[in-house]
Protein backbone atom coordinates (compact mmCIF):
# COMPACT_ATOMS: atom_id res chain seq x y z
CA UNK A 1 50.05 -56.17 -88.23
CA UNK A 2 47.38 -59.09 -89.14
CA UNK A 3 48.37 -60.65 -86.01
CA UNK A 4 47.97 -57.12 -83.58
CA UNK A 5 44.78 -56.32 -85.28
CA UNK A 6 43.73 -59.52 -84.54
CA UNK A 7 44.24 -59.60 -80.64
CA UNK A 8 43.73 -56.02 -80.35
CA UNK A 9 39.75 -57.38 -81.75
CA UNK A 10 39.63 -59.96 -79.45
CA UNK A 11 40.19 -57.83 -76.63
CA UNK A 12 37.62 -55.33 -77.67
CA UNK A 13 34.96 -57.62 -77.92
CA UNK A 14 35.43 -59.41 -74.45
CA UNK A 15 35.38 -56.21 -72.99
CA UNK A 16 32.24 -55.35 -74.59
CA UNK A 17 30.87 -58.72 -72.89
CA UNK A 18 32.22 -57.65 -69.99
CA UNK A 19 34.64 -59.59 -67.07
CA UNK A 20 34.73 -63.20 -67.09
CA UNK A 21 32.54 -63.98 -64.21
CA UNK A 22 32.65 -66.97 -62.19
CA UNK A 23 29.21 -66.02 -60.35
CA UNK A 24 26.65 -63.91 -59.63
CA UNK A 25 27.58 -60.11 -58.72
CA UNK A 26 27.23 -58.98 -54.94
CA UNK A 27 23.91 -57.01 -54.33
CA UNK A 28 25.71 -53.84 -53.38
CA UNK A 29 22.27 -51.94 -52.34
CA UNK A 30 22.81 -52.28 -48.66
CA UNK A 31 26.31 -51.63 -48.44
CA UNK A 32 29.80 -53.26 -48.91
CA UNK A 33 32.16 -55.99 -46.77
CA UNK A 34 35.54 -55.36 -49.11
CA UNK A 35 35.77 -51.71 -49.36
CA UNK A 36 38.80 -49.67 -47.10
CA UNK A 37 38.90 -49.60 -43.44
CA UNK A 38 37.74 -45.67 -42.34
CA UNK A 39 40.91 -44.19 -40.76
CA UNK A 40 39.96 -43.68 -37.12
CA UNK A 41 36.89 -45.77 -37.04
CA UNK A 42 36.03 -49.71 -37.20
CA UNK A 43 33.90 -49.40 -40.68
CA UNK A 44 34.51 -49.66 -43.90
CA UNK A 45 33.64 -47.30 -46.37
CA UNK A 46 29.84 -48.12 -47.39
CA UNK A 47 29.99 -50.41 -44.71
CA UNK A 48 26.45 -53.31 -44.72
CA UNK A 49 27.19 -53.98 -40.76
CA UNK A 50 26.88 -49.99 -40.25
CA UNK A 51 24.45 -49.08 -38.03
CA UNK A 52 21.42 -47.20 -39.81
CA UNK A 53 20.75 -43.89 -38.14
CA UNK A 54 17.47 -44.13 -35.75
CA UNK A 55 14.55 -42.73 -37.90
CA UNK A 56 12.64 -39.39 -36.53
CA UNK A 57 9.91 -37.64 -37.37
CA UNK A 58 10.40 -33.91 -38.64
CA UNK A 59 8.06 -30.90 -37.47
CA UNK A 60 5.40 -29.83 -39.91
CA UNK A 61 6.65 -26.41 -39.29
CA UNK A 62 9.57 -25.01 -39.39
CA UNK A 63 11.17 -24.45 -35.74
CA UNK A 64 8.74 -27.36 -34.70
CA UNK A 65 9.25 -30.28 -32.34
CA UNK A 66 10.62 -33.65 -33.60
CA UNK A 67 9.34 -36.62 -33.02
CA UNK A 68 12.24 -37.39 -30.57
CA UNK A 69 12.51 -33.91 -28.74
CA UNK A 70 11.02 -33.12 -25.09
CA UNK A 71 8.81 -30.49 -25.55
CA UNK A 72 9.52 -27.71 -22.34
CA UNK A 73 7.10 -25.58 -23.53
CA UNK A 74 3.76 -26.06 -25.08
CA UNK A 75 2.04 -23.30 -24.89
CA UNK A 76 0.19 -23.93 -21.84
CA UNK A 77 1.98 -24.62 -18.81
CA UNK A 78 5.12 -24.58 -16.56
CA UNK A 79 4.83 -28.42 -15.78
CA UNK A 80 8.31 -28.97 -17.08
CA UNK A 81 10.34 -25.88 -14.74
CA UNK A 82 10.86 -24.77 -11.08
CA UNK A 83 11.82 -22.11 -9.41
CA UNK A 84 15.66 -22.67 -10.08
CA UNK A 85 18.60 -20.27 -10.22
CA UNK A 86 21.85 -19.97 -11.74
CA UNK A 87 25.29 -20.77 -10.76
CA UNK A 88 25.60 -16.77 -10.13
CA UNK A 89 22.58 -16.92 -7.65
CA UNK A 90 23.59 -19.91 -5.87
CA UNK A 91 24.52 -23.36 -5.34
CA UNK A 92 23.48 -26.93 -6.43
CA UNK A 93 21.20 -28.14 -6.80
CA UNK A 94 19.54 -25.13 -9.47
CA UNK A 95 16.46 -26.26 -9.38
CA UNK A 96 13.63 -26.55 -6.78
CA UNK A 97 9.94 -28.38 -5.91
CA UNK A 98 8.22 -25.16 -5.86
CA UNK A 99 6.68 -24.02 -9.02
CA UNK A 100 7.52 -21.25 -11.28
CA UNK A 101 5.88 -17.74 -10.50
CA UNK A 102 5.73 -16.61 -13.98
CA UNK A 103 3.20 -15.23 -15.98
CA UNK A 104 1.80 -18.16 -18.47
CA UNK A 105 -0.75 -16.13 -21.14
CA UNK A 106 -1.24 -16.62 -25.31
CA UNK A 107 0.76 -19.37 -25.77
CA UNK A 108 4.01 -17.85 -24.44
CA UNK A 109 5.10 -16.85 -20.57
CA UNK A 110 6.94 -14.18 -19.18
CA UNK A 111 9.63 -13.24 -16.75
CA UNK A 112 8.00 -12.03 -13.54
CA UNK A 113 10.22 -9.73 -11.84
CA UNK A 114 11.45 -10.23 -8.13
CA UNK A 115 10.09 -13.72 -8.38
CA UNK A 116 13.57 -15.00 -9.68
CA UNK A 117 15.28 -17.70 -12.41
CA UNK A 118 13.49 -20.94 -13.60
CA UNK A 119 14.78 -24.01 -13.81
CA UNK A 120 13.86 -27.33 -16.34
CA UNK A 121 13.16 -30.44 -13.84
CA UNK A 122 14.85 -32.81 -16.30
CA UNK A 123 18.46 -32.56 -16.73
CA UNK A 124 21.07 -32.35 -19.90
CA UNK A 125 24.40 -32.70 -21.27
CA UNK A 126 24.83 -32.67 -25.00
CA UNK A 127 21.79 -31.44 -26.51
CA UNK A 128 19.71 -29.39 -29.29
CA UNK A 129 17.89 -26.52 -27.73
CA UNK A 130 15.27 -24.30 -29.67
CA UNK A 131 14.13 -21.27 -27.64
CA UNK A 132 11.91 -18.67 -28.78
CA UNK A 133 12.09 -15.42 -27.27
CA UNK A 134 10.99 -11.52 -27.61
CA UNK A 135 12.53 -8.50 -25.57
CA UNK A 136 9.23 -6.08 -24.67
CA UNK A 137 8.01 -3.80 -27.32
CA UNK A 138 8.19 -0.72 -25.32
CA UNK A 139 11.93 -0.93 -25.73
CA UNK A 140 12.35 0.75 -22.21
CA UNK A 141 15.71 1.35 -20.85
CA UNK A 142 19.05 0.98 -22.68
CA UNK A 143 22.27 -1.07 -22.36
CA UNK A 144 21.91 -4.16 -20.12
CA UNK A 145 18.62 -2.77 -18.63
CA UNK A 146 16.74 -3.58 -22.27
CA UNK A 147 15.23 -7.17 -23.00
CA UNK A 148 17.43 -8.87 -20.41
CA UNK A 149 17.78 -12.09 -19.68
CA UNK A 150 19.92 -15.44 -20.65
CA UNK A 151 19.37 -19.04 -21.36
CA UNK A 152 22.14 -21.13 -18.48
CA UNK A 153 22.95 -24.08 -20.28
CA UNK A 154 23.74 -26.36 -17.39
CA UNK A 155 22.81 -23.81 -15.06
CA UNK A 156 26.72 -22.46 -15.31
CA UNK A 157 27.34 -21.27 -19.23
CA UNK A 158 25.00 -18.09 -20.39
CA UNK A 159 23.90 -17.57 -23.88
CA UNK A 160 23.32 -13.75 -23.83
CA UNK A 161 19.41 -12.49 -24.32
CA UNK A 162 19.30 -8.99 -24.84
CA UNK A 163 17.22 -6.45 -26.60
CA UNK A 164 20.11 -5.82 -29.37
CA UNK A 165 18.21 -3.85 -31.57
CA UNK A 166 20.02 -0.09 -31.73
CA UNK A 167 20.79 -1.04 -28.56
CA UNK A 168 24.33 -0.45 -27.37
CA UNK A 169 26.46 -2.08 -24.94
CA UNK A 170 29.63 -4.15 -24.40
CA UNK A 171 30.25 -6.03 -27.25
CA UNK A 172 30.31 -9.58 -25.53
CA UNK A 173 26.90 -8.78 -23.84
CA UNK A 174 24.79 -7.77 -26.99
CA UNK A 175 22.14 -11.12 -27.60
CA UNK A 176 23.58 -14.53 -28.91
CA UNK A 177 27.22 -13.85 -26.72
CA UNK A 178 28.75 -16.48 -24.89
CA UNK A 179 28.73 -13.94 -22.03
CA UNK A 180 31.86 -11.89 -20.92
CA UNK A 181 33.55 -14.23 -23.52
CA UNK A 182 32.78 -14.06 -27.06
CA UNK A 183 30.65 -11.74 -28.77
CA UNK A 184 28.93 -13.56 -31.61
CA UNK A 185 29.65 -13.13 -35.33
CA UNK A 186 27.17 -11.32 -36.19
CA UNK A 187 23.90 -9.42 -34.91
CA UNK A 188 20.43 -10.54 -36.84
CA UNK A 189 18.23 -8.72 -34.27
CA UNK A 190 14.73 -8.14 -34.82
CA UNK A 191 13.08 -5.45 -33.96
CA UNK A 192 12.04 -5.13 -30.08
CA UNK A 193 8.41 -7.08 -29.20
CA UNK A 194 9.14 -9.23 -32.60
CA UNK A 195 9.93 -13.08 -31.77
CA UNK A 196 14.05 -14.06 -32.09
CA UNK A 197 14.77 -17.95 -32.44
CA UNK A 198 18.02 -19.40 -30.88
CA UNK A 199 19.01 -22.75 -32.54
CA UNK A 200 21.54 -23.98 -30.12
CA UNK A 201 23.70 -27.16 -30.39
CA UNK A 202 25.37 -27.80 -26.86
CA UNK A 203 28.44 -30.28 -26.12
CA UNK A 204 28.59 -30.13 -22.27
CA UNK A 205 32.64 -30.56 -20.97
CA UNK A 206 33.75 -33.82 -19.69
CA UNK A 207 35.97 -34.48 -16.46
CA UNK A 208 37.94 -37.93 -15.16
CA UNK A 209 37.41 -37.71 -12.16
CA UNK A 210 38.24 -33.78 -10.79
CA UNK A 211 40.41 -32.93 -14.23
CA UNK A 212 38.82 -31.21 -17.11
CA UNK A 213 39.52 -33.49 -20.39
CA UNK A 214 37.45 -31.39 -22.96
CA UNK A 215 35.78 -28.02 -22.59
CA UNK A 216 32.27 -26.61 -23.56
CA UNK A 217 31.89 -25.63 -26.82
CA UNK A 218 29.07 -23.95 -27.99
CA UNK A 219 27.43 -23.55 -31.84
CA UNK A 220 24.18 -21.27 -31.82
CA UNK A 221 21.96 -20.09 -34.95
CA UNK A 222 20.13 -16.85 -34.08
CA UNK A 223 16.91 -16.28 -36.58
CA UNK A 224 18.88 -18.53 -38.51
CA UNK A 225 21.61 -16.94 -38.94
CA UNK A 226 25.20 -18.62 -37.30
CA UNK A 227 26.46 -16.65 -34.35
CA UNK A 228 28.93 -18.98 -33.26
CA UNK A 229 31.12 -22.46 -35.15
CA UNK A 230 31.61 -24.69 -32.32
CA UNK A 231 33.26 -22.19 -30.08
CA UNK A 232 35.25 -23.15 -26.70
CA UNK A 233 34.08 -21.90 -23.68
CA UNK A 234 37.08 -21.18 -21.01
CA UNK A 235 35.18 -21.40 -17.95
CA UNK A 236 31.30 -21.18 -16.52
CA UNK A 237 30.64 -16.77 -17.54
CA UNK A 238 29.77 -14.99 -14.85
CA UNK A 239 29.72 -10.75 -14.71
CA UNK A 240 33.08 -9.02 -14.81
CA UNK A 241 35.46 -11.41 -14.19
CA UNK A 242 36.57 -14.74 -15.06
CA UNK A 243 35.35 -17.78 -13.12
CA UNK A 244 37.53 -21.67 -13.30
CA UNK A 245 35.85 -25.02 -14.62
CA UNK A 246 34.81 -27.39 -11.95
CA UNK A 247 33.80 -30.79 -11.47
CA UNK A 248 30.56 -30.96 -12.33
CA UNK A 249 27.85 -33.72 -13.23
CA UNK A 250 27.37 -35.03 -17.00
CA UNK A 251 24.14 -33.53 -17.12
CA UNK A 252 21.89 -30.97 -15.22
CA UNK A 253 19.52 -28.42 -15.39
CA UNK A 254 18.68 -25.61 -18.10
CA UNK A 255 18.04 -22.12 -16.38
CA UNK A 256 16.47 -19.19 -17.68
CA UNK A 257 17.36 -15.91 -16.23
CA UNK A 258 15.32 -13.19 -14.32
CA UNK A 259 17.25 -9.76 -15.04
CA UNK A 260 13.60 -7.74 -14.18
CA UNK A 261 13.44 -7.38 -17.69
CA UNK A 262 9.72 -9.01 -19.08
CA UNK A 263 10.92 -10.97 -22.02
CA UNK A 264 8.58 -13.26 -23.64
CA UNK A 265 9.20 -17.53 -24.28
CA UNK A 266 7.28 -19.18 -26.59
CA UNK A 267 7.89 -23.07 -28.16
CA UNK A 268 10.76 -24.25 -26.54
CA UNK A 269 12.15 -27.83 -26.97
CA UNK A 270 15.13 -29.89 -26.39
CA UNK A 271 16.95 -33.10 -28.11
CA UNK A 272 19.49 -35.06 -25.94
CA UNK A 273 22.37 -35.96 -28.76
CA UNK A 274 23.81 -39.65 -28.59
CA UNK A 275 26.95 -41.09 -30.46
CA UNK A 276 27.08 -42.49 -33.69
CA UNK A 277 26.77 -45.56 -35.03
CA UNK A 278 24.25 -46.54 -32.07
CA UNK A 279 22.96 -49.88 -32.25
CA UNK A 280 19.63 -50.57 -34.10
CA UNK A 281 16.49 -51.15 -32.23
């Protein structure tokens, strides 16, 4: 008993000194070099020869620009759009050198009708859109004649825009539907002549060569509110039917729709998204 009490003390007390070292302890503050392998990827976990993410500058505001984002709408101008059109209106490519013919007043413009779509002069694949919009206050007409119009992401794939408020109509054309599609989870629609925010995150398909190796999927906030979780388009939309992917390039042109319908655009930006683990500048 002498003997176990003995050893058992021993043991107690190096502990309390704490492990025999041989040398000085790693500085673990910037990560780790014999920690697991990440299944699937060529890091380990707390990796030091990670990649840090780039650093960006949030908005003041809410709904603001980051640092990194292309602003395609100031306030003050059309300098970043064209006359364009939509892959229901006509071929590539969607967008044009003549300027846009609609109405630019108080910090927001305005669909002009009969003077057709618009189209951004830059070109996107994956990317983080923020588009504010408001249907006219009058609230004239009803079903797909109210607040009409759409946001073409890649001048092919239409987010619905739609005066939704009391406002019926088929279910996968209300505002925030993939249209002809999926109607979106919910409906968070403000009032008509009140401002609506879409919060879209877009991951554009990819082809080898003429097959189709991964779909569009679509996730989209509406006034902050989720309207669709990563969901898979099955084709371009187009009215009434079904259309069929096709070839098409990595990146191209956003479209905004002219449905006659004078609906308001105000602060509108975009983020191209990259890969992780990007090396460090």
């Amino acid at each position: 008993m002498r003997i176990a009490v003995a050893v058992f003390s021993c043991v107690a007390l190096a502990s309390a000194q704490g492990p025999n070292k041989t040398g000085p302890a790693k500085n673990r503050d910037l990560g780790y070099d014999d920690t697991p392998i990440i299944p699937g990827q060529p890091y380990r976990v707390h990796d030091i020869a990670r990649p840090h993410p780039p650093v960006i500058k949030p908005a003041a505001e809410p709904g603001g620009a980051p640092s990194d984002a292309i602003v395609l709408f100031d306030g003050k101008d059309l300098s970043k759009w064209t006359k364009g059109k939509s892959h229901l209106t006509g071929t590539t490519p969607f967008s044009s050198n003549e300027p846009p013919e609609w109405k630019v007043e108080n910090g927001y413009f305005e669909v002009v009708p009969g003077k057709g779509d618009i189209a951004t002069k830059d070109k996107f694949g994956d990317c983080q859109l923020h588009v504010e919009w408001a249907a006219p206050a009058d609230a004239e007409g009803k079903s797909q004649g109210r607040g009409n119009s759409g946001v073409f992401m890649m001048a092919r794939y239409e987010i619905e825009i739609l005066d939704s408020y009391n406002n019926p109509t088929y279910a996968d054309g209300e505002a925030g539907a993939i249209y002809g599609q999926w109607p979106a989870l919910v409906n968070p629609s403000r009032k008509p002549g009140e401002w609506q925010t879409y919060d879209i995150v877009w991951e554009a398909p990819k082809f080898e060569d003429t097959k189709l190796v991964k779909p569009a999927y679509l996730t989209l906030f509406m006034n902050g509110v989720v309207m669709h979780n990563r969901k898979e388009l099955v084709s371009p939309t187009k009215h009434a039917g079904l259309d069929q992917y096709q070839p098409q390039p990595a990146e191209d042109v956003i479209v905004l729709q002219n449905h006659s319908n004078r609906v308001r655009f105000r602060n509108i930006w975009v983020r191209r998204l990259g890969s992780y683990d990007q090396p460090e500048k």
